[in-house]
C-alpha atoms as a PDB file:
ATOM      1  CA  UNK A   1     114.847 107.995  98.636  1.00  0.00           C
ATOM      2  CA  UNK A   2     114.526 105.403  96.195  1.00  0.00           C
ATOM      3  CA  UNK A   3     115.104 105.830  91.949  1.00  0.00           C
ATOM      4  CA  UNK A   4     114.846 103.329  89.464  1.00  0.00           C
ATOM      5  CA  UNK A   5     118.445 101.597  88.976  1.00  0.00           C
ATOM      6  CA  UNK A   6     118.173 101.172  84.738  1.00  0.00           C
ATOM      7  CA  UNK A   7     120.979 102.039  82.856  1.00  0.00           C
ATOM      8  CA  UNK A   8     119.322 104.760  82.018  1.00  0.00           C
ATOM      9  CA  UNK A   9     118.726 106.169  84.756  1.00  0.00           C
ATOM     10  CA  UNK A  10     121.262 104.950  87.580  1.00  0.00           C
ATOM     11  CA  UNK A  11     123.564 108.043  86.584  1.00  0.00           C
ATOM     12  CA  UNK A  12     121.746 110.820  87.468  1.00  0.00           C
ATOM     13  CA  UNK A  13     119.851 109.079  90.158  1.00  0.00           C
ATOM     14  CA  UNK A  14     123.082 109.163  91.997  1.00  0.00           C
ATOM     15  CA  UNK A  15     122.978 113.153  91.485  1.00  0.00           C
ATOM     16  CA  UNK A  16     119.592 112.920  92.851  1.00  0.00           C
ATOM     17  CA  UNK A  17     119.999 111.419  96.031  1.00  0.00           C
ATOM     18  CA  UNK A  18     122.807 113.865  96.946  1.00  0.00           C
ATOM     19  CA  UNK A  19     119.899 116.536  95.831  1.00  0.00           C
ATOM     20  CA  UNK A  20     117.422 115.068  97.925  1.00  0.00           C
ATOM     21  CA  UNK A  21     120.042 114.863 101.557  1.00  0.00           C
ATOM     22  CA  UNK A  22     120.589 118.375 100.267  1.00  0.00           C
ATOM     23  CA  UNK A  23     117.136 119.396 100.506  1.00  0.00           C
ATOM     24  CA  UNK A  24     116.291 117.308 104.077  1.00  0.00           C
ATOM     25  CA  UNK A  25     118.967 119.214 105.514  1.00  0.00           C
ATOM     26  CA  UNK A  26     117.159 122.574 104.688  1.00  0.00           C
ATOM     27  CA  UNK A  27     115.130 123.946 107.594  1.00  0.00           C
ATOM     28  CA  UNK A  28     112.920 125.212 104.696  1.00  0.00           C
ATOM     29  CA  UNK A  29     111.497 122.393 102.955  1.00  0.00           C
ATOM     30  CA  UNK A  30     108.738 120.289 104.243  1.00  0.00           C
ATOM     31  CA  UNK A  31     108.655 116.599 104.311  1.00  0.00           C
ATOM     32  CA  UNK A  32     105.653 117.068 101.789  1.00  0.00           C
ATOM     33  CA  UNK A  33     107.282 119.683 100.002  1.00  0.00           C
ATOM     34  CA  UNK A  34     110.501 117.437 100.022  1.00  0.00           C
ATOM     35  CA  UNK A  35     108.377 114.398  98.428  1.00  0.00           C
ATOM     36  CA  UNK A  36     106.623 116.615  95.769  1.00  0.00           C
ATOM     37  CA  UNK A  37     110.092 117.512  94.681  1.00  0.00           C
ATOM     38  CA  UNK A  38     111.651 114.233  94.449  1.00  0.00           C
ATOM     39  CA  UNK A  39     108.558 113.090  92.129  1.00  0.00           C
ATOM     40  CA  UNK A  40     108.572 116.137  89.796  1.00  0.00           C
ATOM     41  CA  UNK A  41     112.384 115.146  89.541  1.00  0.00           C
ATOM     42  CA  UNK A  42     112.006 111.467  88.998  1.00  0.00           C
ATOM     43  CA  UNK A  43     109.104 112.319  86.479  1.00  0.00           C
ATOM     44  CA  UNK A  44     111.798 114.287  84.346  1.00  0.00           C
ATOM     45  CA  UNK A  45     114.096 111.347  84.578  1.00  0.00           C
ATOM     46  CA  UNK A  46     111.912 108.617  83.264  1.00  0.00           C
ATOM     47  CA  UNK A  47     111.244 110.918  80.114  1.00  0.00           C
ATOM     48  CA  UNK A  48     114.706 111.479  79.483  1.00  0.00           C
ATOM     49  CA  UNK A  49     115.387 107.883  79.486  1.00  0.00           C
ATOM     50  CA  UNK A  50     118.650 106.875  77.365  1.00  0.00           C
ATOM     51  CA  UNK A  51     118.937 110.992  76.844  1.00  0.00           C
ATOM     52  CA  UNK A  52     119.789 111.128  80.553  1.00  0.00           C
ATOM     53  CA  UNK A  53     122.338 108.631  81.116  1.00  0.00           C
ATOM     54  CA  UNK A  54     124.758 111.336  83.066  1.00  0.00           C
ATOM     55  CA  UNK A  55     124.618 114.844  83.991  1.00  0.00           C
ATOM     56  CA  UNK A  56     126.776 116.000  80.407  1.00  0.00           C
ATOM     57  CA  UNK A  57     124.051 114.826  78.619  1.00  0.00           C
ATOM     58  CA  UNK A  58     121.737 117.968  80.399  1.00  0.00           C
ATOM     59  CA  UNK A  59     121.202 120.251  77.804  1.00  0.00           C
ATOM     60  CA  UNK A  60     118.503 122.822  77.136  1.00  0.00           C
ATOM     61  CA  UNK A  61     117.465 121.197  74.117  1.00  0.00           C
ATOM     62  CA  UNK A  62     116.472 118.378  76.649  1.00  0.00           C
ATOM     63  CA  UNK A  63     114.971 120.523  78.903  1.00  0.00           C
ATOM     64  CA  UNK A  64     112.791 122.633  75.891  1.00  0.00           C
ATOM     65  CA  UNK A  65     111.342 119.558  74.978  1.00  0.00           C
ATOM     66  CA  UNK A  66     110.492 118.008  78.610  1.00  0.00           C
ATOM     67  CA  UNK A  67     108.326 121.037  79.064  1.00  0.00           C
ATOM     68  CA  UNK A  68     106.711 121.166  75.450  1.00  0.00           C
ATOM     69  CA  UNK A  69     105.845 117.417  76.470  1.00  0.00           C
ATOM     70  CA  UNK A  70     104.450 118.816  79.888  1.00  0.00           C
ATOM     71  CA  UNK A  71     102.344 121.046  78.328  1.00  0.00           C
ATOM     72  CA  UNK A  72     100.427 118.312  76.246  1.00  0.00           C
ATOM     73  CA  UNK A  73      98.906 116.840  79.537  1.00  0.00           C
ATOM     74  CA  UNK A  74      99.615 119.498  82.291  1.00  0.00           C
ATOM     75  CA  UNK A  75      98.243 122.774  83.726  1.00  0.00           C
ATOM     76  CA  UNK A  76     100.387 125.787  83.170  1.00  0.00           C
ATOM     77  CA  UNK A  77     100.794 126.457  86.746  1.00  0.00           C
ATOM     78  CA  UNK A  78     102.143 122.815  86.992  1.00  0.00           C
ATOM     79  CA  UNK A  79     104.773 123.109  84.320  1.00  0.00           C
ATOM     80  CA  UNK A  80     105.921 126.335  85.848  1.00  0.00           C
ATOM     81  CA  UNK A  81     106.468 124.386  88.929  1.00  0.00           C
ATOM     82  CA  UNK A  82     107.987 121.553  87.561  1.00  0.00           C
ATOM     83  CA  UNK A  83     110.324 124.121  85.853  1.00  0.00           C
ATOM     84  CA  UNK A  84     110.790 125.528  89.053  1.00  0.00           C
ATOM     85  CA  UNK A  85     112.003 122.403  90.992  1.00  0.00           C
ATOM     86  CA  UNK A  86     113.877 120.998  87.563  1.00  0.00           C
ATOM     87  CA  UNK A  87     116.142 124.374  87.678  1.00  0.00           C
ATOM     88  CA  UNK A  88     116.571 124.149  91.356  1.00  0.00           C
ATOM     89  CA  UNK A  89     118.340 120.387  90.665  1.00  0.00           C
ATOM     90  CA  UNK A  90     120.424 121.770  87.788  1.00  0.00           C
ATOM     91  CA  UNK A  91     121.792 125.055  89.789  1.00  0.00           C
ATOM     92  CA  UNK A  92     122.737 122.192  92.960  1.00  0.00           C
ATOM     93  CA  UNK A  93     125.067 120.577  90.302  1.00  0.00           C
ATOM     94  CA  UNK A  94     126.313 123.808  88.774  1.00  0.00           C
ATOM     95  CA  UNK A  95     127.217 124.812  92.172  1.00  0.00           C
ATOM     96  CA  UNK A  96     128.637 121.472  92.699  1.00  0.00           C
ATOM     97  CA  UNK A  97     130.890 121.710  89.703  1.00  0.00           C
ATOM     98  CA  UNK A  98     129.044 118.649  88.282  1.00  0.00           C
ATOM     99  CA  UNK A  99     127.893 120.589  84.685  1.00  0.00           C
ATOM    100  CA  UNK A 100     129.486 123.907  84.153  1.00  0.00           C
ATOM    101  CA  UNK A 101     126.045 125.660  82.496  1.00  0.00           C
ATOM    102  CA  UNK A 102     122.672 125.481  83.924  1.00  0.00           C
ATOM    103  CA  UNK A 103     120.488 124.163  81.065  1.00  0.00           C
ATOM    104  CA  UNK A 104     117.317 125.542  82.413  1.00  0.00           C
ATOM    105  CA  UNK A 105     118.554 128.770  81.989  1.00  0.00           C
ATOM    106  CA  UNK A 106     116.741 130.852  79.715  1.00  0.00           C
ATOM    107  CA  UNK A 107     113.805 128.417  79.538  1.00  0.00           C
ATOM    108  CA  UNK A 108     110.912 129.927  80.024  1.00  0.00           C
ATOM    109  CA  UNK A 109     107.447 129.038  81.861  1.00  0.00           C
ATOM    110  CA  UNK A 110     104.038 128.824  79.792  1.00  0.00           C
ATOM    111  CA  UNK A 111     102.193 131.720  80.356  1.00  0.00           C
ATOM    112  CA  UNK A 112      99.431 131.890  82.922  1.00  0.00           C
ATOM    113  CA  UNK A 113      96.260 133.113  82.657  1.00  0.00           C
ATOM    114  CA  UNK A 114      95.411 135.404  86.233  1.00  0.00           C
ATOM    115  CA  UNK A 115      91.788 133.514  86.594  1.00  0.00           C
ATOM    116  CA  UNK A 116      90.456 134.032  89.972  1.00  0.00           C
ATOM    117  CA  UNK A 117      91.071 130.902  91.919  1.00  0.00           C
ATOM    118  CA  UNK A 118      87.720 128.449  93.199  1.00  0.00           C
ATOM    119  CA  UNK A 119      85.788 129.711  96.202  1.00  0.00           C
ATOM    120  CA  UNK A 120      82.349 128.686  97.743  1.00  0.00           C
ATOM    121  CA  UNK A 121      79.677 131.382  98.366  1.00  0.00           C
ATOM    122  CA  UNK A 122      78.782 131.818 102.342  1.00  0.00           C
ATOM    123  CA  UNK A 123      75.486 129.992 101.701  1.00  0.00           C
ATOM    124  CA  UNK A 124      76.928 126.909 100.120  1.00  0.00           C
ATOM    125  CA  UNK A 125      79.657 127.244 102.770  1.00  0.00           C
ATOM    126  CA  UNK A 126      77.105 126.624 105.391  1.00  0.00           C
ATOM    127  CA  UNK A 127      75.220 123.952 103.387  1.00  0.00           C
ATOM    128  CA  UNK A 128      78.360 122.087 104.066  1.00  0.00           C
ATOM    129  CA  UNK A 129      79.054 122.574 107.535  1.00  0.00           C
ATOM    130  CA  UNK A 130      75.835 121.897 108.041  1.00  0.00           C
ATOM    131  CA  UNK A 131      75.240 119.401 105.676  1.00  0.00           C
ATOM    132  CA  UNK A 132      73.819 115.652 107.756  1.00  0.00           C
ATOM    133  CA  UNK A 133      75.564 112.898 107.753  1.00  0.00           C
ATOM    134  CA  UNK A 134      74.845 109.136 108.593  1.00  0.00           C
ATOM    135  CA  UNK A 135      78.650 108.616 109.865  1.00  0.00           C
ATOM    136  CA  UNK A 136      78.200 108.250 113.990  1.00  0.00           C
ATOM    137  CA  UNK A 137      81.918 107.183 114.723  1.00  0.00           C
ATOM    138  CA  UNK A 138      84.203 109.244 116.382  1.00  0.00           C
ATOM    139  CA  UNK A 139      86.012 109.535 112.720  1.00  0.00           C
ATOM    140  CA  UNK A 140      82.731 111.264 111.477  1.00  0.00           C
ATOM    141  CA  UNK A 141      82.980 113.478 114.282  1.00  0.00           C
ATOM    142  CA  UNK A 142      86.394 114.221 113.238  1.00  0.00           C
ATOM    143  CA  UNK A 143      85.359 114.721 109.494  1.00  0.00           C
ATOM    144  CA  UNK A 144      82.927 117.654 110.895  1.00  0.00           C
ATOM    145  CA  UNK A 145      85.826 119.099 112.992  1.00  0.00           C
ATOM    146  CA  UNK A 146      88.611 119.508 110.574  1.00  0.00           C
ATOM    147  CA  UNK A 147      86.001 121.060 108.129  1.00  0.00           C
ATOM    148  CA  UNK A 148      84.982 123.707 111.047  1.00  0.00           C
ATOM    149  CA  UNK A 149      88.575 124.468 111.518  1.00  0.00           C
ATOM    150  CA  UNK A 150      89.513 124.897 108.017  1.00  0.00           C
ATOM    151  CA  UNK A 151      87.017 127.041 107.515  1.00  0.00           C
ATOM    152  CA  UNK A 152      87.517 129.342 111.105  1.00  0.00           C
ATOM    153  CA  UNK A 153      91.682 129.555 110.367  1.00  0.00           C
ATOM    154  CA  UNK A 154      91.728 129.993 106.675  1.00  0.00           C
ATOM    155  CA  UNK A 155      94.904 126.986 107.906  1.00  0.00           C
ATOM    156  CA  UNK A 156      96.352 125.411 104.714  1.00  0.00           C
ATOM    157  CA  UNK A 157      95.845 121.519 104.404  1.00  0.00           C
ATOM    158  CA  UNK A 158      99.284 120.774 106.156  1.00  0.00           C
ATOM    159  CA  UNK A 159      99.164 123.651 109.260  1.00  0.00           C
ATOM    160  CA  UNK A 160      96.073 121.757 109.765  1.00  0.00           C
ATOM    161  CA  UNK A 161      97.507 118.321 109.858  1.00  0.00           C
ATOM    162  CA  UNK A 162     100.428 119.567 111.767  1.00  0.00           C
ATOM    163  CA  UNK A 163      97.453 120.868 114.380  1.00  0.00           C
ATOM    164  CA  UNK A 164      98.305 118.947 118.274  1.00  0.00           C
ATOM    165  CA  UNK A 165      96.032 119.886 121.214  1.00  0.00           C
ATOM    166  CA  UNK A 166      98.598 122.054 123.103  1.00  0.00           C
ATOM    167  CA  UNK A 167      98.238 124.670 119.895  1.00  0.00           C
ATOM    168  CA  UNK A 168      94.319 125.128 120.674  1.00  0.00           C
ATOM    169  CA  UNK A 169      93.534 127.205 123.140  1.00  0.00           C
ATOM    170  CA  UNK A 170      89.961 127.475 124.196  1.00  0.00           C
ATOM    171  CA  UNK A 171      90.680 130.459 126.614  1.00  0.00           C
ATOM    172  CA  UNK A 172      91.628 132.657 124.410  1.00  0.00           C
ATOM    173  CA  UNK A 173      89.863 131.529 120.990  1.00  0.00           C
ATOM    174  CA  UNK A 174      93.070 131.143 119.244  1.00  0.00           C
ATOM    175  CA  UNK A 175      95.349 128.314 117.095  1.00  0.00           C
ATOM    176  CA  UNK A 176      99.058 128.009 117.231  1.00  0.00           C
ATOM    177  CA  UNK A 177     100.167 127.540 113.511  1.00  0.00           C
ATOM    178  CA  UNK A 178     103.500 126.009 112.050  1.00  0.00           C
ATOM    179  CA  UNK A 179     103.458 127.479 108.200  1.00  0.00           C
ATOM    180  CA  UNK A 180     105.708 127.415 105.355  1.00  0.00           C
ATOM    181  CA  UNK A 181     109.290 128.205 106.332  1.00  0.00           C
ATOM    182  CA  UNK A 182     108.638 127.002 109.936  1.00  0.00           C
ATOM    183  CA  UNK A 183     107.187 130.457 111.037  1.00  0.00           C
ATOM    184  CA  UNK A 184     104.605 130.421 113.621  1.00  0.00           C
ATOM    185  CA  UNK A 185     101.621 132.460 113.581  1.00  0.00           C
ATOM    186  CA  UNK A 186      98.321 132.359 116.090  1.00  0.00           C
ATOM    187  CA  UNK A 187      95.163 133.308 114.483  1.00  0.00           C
ATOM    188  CA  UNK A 188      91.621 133.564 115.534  1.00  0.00           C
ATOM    189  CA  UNK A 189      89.415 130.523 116.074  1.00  0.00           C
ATOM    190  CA  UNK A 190      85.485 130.875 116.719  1.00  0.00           C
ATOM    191  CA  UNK A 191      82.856 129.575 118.520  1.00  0.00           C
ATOM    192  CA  UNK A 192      81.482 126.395 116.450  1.00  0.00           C
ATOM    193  CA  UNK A 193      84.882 125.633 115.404  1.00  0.00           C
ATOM    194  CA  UNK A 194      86.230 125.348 119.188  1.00  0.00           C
ATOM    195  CA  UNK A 195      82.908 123.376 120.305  1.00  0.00           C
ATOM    196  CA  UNK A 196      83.414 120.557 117.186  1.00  0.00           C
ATOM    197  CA  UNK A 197      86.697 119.811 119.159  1.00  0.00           C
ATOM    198  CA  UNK A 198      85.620 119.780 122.498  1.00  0.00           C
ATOM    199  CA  UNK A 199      83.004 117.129 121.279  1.00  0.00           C
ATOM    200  CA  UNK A 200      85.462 115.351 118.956  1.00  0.00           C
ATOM    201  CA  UNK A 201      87.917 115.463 121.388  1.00  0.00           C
ATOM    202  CA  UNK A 202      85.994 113.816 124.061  1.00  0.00           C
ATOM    203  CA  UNK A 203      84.296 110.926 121.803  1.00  0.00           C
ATOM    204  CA  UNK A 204      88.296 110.547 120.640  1.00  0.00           C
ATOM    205  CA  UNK A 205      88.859 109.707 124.522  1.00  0.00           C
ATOM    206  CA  UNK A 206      86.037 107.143 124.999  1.00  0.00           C
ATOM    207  CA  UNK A 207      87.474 105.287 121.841  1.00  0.00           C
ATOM    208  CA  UNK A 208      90.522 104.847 123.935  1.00  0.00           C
ATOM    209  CA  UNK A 209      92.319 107.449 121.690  1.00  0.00           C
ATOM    210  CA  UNK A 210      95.609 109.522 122.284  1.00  0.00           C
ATOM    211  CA  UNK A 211      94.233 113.252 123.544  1.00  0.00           C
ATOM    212  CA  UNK A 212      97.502 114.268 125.169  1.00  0.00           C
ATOM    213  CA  UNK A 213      99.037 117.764 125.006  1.00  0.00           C
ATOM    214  CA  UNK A 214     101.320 116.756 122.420  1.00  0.00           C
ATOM    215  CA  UNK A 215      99.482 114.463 120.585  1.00  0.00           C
ATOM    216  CA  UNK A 216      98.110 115.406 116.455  1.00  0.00           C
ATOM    217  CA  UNK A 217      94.668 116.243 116.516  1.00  0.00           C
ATOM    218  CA  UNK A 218      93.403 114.840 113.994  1.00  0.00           C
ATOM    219  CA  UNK A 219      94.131 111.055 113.400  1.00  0.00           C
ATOM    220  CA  UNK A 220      93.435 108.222 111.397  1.00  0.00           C
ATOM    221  CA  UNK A 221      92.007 105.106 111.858  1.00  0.00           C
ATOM    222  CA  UNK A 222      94.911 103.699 113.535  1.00  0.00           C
ATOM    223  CA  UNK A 223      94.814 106.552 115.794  1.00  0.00           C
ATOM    224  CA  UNK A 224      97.969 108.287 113.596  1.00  0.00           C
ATOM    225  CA  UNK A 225      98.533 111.651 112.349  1.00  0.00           C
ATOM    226  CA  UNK A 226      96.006 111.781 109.487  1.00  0.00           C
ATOM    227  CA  UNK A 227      97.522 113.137 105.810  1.00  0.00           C
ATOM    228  CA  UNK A 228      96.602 115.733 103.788  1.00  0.00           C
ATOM    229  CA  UNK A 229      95.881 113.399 101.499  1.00  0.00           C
ATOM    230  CA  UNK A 230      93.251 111.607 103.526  1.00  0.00           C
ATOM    231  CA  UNK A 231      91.628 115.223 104.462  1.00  0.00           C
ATOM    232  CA  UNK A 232      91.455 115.654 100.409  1.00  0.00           C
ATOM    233  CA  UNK A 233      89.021 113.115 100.414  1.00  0.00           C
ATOM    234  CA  UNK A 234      87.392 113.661 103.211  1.00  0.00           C
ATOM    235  CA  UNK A 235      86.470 117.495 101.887  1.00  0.00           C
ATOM    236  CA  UNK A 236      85.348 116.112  98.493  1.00  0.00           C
ATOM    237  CA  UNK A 237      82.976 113.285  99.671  1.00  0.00           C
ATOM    238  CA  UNK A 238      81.000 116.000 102.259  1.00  0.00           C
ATOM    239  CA  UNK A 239      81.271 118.300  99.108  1.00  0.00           C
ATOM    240  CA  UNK A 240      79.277 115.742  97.365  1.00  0.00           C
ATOM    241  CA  UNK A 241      77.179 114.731 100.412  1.00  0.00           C
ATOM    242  CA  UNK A 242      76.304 118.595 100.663  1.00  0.00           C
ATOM    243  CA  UNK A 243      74.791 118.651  97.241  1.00  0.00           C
ATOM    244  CA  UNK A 244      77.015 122.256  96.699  1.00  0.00           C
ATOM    245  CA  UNK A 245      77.930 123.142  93.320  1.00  0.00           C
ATOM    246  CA  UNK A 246      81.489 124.398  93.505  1.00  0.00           C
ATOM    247  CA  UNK A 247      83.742 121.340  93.721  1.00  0.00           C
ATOM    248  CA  UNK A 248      85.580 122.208  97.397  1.00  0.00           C
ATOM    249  CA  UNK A 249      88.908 121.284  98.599  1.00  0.00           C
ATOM    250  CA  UNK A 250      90.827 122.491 101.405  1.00  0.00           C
ATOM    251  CA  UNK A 251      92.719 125.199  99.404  1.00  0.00           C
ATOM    252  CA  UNK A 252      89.100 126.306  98.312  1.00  0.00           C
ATOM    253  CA  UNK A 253      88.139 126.631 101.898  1.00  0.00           C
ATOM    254  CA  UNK A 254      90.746 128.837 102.500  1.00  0.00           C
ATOM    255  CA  UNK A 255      89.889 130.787  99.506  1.00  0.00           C
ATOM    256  CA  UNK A 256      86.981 131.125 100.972  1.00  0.00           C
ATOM    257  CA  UNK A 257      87.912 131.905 104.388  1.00  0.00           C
ATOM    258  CA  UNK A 258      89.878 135.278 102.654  1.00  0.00           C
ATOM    259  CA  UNK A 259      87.391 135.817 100.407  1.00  0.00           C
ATOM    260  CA  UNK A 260      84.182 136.354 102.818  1.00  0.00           C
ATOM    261  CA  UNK A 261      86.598 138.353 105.293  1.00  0.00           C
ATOM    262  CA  UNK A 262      87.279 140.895 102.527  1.00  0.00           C
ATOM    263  CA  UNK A 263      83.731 140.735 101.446  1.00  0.00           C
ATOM    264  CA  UNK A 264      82.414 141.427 105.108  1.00  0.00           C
ATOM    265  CA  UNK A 265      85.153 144.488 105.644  1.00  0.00           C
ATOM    266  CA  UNK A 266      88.094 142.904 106.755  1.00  0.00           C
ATOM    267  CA  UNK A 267      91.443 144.764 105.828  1.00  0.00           C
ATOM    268  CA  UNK A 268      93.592 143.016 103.334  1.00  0.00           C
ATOM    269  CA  UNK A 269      96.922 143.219 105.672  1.00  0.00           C
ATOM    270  CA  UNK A 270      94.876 141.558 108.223  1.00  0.00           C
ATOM    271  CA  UNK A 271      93.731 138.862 106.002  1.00  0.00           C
ATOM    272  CA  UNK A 272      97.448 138.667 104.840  1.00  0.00           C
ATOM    273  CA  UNK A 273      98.755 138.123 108.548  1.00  0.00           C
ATOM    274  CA  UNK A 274      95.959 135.351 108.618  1.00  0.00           C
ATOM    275  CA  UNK A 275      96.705 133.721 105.910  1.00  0.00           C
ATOM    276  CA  UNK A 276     100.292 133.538 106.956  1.00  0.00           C
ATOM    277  CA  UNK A 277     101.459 135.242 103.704  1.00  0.00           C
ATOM    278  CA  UNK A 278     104.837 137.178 103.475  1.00  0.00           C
ATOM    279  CA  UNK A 279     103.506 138.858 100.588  1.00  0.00           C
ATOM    280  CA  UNK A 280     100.312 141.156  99.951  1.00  0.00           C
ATOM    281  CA  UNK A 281     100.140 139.874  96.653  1.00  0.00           C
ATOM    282  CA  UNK A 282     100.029 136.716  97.218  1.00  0.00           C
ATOM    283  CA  UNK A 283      97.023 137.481  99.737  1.00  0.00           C
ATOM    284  CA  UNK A 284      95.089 139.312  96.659  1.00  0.00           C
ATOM    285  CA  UNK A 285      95.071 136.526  94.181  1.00  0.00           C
ATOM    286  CA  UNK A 286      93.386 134.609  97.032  1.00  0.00           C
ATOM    287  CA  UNK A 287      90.109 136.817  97.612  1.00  0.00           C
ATOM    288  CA  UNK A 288      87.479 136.975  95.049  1.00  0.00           C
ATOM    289  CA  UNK A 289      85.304 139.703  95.791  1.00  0.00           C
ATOM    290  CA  UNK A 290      81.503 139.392  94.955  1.00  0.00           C
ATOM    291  CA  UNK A 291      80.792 141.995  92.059  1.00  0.00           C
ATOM    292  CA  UNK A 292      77.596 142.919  94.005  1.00  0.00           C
ATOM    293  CA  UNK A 293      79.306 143.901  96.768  1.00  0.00           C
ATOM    294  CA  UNK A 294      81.521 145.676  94.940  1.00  0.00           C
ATOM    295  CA  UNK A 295      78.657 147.679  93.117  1.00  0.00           C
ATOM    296  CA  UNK A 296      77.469 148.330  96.855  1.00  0.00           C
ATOM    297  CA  UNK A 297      80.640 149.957  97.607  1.00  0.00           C
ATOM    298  CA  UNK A 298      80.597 152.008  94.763  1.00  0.00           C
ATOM    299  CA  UNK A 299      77.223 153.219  95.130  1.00  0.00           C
ATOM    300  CA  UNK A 300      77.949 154.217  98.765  1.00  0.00           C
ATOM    301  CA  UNK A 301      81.285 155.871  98.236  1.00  0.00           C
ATOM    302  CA  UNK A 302      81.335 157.079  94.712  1.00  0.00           C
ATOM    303  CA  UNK A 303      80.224 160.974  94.252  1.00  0.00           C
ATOM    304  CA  UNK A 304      79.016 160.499  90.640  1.00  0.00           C
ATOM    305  CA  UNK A 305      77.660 156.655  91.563  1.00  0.00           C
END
């Protein structure tokens, strides 16, 4: 990993680098993870500047004012996290004997409101599955797939890059799924999803693509692994083609995905096992439930409804 050589800088960045062989070594922390981290880190660096020159010059009157200049420009949720990774770094060089005090500690996050996070109704989620497009190639084909299989799994962005053709299995309607933490899980895939990459798959084949057992299945142009960034944009341009009015992502998909489960009767420890979740809270702040269903289940079950 690269870091600026200044002055300024060149003393910590030393620190850094031992952080990040730290972190590649962890079975825990994803290449994208892993990169994510390294920026947040590098972004703290080039506000320090001259403040930063070595790790004694770490203090929490440092840190205090990083995150009041964070909170100028940033969501909450994004200082917390950049919090988050900056204590992480300063607890590696306490335990390092590098500084004797962690200067994060004692710093506290911005408070977060609990809104409920973005989701699409069913109807605008099948205005953009269905939604035409003018794109023939085997790459729009592939644009149609990964946004049936997002949708199906309820996969996050990167299980869903991570995706080769030995974890589909048509026989038994499932998807083998690498999550966070490297734990597998299979979940359910249906019908349309599973017929989008028989299609795909084939057209991929005629192009003279890679359709082995162990190859990714979804690639780029050059007939690569395609990145989560590149499904980003692929989402938000069929978002726009579709005309719907929530503004969708992949992580609003999988909102989704939870959220119409619960709203059809699914049981939240099921939707948690989907999701991949090792916490049931985590699973709730996913699901929005539609307060019309919710008066539905009132009327139905209350005695005095």
């Amino acid at each position: 990993m690269r870091h600026a050589s200044t002055p300024t800088e060149r003393g910590l960045g030393v620190f850094l680098d031992a952080y990040h062989q730290h972190l590649r070594a962890s079975v825990t922390t994803s290449a994208h993870t892993l990169r994510n981290y390294m920026s947040d880190l590098q972004q703290f660096l080039d506000f320090a500047g001259r403040s930063a020159r070595s790790p004694a010059s770490l203090d929490r009157t440092l840190v205090r004012r990083y995150i009041t200049w964070l909170r100028a420009d940033h969501h909450p949720k994004s200082v917390a996290r950049k919090l988050s990774v900056l204590r992480g770094f300063c607890r590696f060089l306490v335990r390092r004997g590098t500084i004797l005090t962690d200067p994060t500690a004692g710093v506290r996050p911005p408070k977060q409101g609990r809104g409920l996070p973005a989701h699409l109704s069913v109807d605008d989620t099948f205005r953009l599955l269905d939604a035409p497009t003018t794109d023939a190639t085997w790459r729009g084909l592939r644009d149609r797939t990964l946004l049936e299989v997002l949708y199906a799994c309820g996969l996050r962005v990167s299980e869903l890059v991570g995706l080769c053709w030995k974890d589909v299995d048509p026989e038994l309607e499932t998807v083998r799924v690498l999550g966070k933490g490297g734990k597998e899980r299979v979940v359910p895939i249906g019908q349309p999803a599973l017929a989008a990459l028989s299609v795909y798959r084939e057209r991929v084949k005629t192009e003279g693509g890679p359709c082995g057992v162990e190859d990714p299945v979804f690639l780029n142009s050059r007939f690569s692994r395609l990145t989560t960034r590149s499904v980003a944009r692929v989402v938000d341009r069929l978002t726009r083609l579709s005309g719907t009015h929530v503004k969708a992502s992949p992580h609003v998909l999988r909102h989704s995905f939870a959220t119409h489960l619960l709203g059809s009767g699914a049981d939240l420890r099921a939707i948690q096992e989907l999701l991949g979740h090792a916490r049931l809270s985590t699973t709730q702040t996913y699901t929005h439930v539609d307060l019309g269903w919710l008066a539905e289940v009132y009327d139905r079950a209350h005695p005095r409804s």
